[in-house]
C-alpha atoms as a PDB file:
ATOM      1  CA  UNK A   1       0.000   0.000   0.000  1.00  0.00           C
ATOM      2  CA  UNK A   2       1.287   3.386  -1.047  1.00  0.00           C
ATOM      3  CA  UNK A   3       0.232   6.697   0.804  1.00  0.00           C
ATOM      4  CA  UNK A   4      -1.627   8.100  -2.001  1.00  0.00           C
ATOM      5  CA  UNK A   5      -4.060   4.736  -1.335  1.00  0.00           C
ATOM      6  CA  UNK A   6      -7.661   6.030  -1.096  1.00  0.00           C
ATOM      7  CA  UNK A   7      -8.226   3.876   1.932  1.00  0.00           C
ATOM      8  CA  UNK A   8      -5.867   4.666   3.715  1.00  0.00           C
ATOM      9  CA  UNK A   9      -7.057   7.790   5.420  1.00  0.00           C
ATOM     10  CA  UNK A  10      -5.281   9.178   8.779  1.00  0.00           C
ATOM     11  CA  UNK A  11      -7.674   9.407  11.685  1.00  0.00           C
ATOM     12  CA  UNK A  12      -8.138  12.874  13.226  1.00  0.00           C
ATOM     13  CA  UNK A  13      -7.104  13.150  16.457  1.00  0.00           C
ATOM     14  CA  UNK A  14      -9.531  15.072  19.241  1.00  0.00           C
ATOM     15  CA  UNK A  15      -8.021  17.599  21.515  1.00  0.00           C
ATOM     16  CA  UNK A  16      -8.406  15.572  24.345  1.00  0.00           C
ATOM     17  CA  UNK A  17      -6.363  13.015  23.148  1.00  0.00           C
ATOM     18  CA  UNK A  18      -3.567  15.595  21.509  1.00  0.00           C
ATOM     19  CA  UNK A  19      -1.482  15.315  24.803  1.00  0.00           C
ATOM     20  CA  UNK A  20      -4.028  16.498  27.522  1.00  0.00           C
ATOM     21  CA  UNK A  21      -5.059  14.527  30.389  1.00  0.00           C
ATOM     22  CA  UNK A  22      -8.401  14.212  31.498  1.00  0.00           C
ATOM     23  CA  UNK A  23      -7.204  15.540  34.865  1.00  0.00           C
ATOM     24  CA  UNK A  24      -6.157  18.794  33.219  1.00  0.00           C
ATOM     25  CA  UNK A  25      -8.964  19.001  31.011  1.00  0.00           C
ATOM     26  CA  UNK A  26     -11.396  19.533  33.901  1.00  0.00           C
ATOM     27  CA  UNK A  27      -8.697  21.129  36.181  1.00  0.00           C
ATOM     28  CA  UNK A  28      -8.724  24.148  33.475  1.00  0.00           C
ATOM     29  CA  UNK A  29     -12.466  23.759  33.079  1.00  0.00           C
ATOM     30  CA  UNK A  30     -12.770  24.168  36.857  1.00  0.00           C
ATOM     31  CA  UNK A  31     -10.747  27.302  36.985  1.00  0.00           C
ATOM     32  CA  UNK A  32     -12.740  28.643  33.792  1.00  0.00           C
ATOM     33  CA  UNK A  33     -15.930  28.156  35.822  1.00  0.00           C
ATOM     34  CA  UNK A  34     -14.704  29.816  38.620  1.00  0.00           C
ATOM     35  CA  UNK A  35     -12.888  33.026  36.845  1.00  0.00           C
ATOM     36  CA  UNK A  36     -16.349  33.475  34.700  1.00  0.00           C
ATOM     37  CA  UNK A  37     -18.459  33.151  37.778  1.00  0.00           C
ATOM     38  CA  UNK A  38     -19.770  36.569  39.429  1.00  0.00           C
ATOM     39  CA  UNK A  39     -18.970  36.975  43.120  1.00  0.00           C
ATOM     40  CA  UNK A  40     -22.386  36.202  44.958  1.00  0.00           C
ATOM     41  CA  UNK A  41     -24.879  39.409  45.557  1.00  0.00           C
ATOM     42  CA  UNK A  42     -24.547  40.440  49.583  1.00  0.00           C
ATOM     43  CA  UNK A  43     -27.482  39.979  51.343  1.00  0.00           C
ATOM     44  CA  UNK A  44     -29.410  43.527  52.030  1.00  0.00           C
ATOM     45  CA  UNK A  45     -28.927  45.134  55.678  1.00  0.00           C
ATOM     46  CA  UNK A  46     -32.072  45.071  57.543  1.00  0.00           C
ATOM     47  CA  UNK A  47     -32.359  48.548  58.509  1.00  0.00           C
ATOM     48  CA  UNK A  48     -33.491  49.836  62.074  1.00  0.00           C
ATOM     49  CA  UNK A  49     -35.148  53.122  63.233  1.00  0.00           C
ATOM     50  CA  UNK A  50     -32.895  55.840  63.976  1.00  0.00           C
ATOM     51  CA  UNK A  51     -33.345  55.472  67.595  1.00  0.00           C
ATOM     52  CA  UNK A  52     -32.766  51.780  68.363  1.00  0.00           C
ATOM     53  CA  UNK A  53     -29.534  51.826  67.395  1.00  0.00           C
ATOM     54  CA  UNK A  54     -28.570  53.648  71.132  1.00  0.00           C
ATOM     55  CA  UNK A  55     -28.186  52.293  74.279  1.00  0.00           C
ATOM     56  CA  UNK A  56     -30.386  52.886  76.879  1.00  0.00           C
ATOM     57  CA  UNK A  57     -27.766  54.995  79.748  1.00  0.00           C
END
């Protein structure tokens, strides 16, 4: 068989088997989850009258 044979084709590799471990591969999608994650929304202050917030002398 020559390499200009019609059937022989070369397989295409995927990315994840181009010299990436599966570790890595969801170690970086980990840290891509986190970086594109917004911080969480603080919770609102519960607000009090202007005059509870002194102590009684």
């Amino acid at each position: 068989m020559s390499e200009t044979d019609p059937q022989v084709r070369p397989r295409p590799q995927s990315s994840a088997l181009a010299g990436v471990s599966m570790r890595d591969l969801l170690a970086s999608c980990a840290a891509a989850t986190v970086i594109s994650t917004p911080p969480p929304v603080p919770e609102p202050r519960t607000c009090r009258p202007v005059g509870e917030h002194r102590e009684a002398a």
